[in-house]
Protein backbone atom coordinates (compact mmCIF):
# COMPACT_ATOMS: atom_id res chain seq x y z
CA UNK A 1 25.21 25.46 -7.56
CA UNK A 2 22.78 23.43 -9.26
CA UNK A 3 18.84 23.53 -10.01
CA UNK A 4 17.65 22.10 -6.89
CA UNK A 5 20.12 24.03 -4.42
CA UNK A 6 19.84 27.22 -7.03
CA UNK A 7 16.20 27.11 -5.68
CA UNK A 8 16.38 26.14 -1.90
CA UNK A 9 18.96 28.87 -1.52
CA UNK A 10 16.10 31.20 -3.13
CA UNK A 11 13.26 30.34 -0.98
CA UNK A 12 15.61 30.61 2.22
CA UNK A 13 16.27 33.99 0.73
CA UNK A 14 13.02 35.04 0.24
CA UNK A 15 11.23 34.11 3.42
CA UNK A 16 14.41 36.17 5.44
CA UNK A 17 14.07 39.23 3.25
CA UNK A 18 9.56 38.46 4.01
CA UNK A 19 10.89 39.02 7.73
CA UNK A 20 9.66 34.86 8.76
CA UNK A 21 12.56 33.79 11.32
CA UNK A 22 10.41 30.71 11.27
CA UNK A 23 8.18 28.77 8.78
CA UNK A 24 7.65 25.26 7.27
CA UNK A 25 8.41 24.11 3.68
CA UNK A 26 5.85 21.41 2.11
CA UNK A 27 6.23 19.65 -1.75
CA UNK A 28 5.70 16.81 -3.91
CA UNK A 29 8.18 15.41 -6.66
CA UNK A 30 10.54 18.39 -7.07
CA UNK A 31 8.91 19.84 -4.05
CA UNK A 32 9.80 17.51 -2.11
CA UNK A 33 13.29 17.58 -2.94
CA UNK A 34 13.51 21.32 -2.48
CA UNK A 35 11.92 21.19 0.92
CA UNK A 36 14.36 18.76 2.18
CA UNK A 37 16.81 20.76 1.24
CA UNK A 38 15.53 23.83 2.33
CA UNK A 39 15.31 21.65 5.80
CA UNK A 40 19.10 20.68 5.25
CA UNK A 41 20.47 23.75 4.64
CA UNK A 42 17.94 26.47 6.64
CA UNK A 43 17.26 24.21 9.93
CA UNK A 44 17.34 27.24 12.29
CA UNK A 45 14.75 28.57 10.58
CA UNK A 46 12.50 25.67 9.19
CA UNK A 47 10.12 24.44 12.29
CA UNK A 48 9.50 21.24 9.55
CA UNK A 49 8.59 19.90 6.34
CA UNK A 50 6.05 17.95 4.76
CA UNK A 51 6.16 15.70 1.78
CA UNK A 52 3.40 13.72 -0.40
CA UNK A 53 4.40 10.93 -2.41
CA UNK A 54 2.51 7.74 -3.85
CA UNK A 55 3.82 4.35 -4.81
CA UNK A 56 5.33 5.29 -8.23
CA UNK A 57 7.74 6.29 -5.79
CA UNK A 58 8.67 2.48 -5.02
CA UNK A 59 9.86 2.32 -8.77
CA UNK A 60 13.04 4.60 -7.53
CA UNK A 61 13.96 1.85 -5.26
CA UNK A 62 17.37 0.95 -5.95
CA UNK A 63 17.95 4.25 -7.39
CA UNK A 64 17.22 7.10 -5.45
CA UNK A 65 16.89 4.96 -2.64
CA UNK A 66 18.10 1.28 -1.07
CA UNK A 67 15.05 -1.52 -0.63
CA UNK A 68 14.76 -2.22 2.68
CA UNK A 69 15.55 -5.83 3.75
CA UNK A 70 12.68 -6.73 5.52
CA UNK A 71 10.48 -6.69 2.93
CA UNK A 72 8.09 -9.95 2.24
CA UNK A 73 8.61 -11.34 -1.51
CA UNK A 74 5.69 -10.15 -2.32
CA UNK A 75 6.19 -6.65 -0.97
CA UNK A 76 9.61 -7.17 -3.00
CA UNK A 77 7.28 -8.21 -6.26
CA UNK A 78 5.16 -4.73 -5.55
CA UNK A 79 8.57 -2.84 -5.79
CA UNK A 80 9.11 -5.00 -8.42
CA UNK A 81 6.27 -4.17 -10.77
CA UNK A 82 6.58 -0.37 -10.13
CA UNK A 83 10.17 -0.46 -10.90
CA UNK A 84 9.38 -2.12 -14.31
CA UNK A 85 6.38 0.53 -14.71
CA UNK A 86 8.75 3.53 -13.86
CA UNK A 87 11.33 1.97 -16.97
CA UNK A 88 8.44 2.20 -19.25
CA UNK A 89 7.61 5.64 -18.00
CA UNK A 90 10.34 7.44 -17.65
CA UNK A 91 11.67 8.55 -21.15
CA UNK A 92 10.40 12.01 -20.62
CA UNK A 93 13.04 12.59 -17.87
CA UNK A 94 15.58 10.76 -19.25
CA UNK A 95 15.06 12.84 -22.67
CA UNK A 96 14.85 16.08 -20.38
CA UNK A 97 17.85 14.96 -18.20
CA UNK A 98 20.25 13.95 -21.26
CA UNK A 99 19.36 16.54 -24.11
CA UNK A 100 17.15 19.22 -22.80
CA UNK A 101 17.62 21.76 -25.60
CA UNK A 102 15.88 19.13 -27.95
CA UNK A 103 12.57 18.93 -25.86
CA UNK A 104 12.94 22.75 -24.96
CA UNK A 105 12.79 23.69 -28.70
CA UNK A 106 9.80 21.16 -29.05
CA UNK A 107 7.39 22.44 -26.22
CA UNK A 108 7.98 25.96 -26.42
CA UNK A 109 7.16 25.57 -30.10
CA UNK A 110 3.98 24.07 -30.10
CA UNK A 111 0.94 24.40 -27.68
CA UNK A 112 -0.13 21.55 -28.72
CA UNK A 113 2.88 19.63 -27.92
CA UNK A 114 2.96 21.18 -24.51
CA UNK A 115 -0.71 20.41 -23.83
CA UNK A 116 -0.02 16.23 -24.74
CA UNK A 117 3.15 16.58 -22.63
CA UNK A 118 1.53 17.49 -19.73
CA UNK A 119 -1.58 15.89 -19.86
CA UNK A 120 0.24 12.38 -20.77
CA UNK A 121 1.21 12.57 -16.99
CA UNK A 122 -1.94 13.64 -15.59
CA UNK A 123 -3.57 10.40 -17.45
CA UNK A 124 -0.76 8.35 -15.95
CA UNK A 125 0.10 9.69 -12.37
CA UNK A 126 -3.58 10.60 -10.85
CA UNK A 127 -5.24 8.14 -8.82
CA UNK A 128 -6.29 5.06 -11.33
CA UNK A 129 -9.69 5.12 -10.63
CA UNK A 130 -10.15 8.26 -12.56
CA UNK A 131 -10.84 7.47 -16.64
CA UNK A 132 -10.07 10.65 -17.43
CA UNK A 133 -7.51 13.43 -16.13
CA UNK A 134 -10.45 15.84 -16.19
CA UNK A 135 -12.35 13.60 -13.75
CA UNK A 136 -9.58 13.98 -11.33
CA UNK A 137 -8.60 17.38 -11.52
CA UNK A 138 -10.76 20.12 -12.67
CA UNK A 139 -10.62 20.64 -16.71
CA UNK A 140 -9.67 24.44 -16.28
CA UNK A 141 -6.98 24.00 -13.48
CA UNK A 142 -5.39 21.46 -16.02
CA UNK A 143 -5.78 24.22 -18.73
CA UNK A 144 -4.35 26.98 -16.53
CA UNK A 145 -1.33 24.50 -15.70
CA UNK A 146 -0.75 24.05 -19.03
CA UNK A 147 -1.12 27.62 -20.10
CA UNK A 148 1.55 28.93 -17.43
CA UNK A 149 4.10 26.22 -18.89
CA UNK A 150 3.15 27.98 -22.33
CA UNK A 151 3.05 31.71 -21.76
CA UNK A 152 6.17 31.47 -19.58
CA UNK A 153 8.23 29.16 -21.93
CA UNK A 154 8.58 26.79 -18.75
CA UNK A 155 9.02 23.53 -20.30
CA UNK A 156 12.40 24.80 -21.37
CA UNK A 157 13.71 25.85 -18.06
CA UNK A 158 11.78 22.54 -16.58
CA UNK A 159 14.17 20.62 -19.23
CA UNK A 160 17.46 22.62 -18.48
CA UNK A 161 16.73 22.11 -14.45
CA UNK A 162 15.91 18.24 -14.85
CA UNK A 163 19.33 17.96 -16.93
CA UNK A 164 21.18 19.73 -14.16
CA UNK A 165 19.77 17.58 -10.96
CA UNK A 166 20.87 14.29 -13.33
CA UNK A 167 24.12 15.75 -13.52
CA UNK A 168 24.51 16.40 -9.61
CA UNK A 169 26.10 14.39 -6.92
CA UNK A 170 23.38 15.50 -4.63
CA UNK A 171 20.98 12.76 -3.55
CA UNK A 172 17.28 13.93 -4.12
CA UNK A 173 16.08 13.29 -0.08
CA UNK A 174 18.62 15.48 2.20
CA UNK A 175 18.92 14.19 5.71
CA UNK A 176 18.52 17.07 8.48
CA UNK A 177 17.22 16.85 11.76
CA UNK A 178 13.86 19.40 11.38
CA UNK A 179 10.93 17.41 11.68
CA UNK A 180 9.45 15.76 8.68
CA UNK A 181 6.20 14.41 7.73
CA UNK A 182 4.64 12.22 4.86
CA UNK A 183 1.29 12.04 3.24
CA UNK A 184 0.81 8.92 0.83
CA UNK A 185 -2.10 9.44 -1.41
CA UNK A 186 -3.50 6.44 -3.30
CA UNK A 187 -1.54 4.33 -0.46
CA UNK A 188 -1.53 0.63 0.06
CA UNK A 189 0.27 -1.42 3.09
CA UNK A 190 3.35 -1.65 1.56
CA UNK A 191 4.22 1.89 1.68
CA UNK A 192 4.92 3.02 5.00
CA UNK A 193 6.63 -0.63 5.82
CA UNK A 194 9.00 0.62 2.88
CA UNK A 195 9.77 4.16 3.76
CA UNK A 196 9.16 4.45 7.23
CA UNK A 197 9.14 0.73 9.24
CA UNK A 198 10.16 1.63 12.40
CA UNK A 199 7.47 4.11 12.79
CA UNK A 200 9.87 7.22 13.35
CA UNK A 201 8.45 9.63 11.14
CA UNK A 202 7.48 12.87 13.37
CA UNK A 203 3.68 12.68 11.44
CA UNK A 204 2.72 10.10 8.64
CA UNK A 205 -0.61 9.96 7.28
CA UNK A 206 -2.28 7.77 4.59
CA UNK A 207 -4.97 8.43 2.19
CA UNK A 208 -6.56 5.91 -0.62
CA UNK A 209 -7.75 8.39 -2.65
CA UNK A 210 -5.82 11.19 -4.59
CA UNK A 211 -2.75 10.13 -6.41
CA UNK A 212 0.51 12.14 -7.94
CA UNK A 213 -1.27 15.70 -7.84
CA UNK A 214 -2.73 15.66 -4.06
CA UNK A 215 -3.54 19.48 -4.38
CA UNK A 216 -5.47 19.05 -7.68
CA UNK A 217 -6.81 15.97 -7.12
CA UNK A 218 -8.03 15.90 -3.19
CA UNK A 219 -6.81 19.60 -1.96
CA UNK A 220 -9.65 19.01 1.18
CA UNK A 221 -7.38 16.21 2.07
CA UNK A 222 -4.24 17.71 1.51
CA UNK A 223 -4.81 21.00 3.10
CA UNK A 224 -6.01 18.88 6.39
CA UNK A 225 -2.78 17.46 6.50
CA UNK A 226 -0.72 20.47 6.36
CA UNK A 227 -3.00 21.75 9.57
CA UNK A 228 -2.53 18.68 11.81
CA UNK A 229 1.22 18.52 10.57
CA UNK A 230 2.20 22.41 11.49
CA UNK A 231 -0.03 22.88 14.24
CA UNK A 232 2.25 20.93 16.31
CA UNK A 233 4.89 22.52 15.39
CA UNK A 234 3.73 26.33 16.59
């Protein structure tokens, strides 16, 4: 069983032993692959599931996922140019994915080294406007984030569980029938005519603010969402 399944089967687990015969499942980046599998592999139970993404998630295209063939050439030259960003960006998962005990020895070594890490990403992935990651998300919430990486020794068992889902056959989205539901933060046009075009999604919603971190960066937003989303699902 690997990482991502280790941790579906987990939260399936816990919510039976909680007594919930129903509930929903909600995530970003690893989230979001948990909760679709959660939805693929606990449907009787999961009434639906929510995802948030934002367009570094066109620079998977061809990847994770096909690009769609009804794309304009200049929606193509938007995939394009986040597919070149996500090659400059990526070494930290392909160094995690391919020799995890290296990085794990590194960032549960230093604080320090943990701090830049994380942080790198926050300057990177949270909504462009922002200068600074603490004028997206709140300087102590970063802090805290950091500090529960580095009092549990996480960034080791973050390493070992990235190496295992590189090594797995399974493909990060799961298809199931439970409902689903996307919120884009930081969104342009392009984004639901790539990942949902025919307008089938049982909820999509679209925000230009926020970016990577949704529940840092906009949680009012965010939390709206979730409400709209499950309420229909009672």
């Amino acid at each position: 069983m690997t990482g991502q399944e280790h941790i579906a089967a987990a939260f399936a687990e816990l919510m039976a032993r909680l007594g919930y015969s129903r509930y929903g499942t909600h995530g970003g980046d690893i989230g979001a692959g948990v909760s679709g599998r959660l939805a693929a592999t606990d449907a009787s139970h999961v009434v639906g599931t929510l995802v948030v993404t934002d367009p570094g998630s066109l620079g998977l295209a061809g990847e994770q996922f096909p690009i769609p063939d009804h794309l304009t050439d200049e929606e193509r030259a938007r995939v394009e140019q986040e597919r070149t960003a996500w090659r400059a960006e990526r070494g930290y998962l392909d160094l995690q994915g391919h020799r995890p005990e290296t990085i794990a020895a590194a960032l549960t070594d230093s604080a320090v080294g943990q701090l830049a890490w994380i942080v790198e990403k926050f300057q990177t992935w949270t909504n462009p406007a922002s200068k600074t990651p603490d004028e997206a998300v709140d300087r102590d919430r970063l802090l805290t984030n950091v500090s529960l990486y580095w009092f549990t020794r996480s960034g080791a068992s973050a390493a070992r569980f990235l190496s295992e889902a590189e090594h797995s056959d399974l493909d990060w989205i799961a298809p199931s029938d439970v409902p689903s539901g996307w919120v884009v933060f930081n969104s342009e046009p392009i984004m639901r005519r790539f990942m949902d075009p025919e307008q089938q999604m049982a909820y999509w919603s679209e925000h230009t603010a926020g970016g990577h971190f949704p529940a840092m960066e906009e949680p009012a937003l965010l939390v709206e969402d979730l409400r709209v989303f499950f309420r229909g699902l009672r």
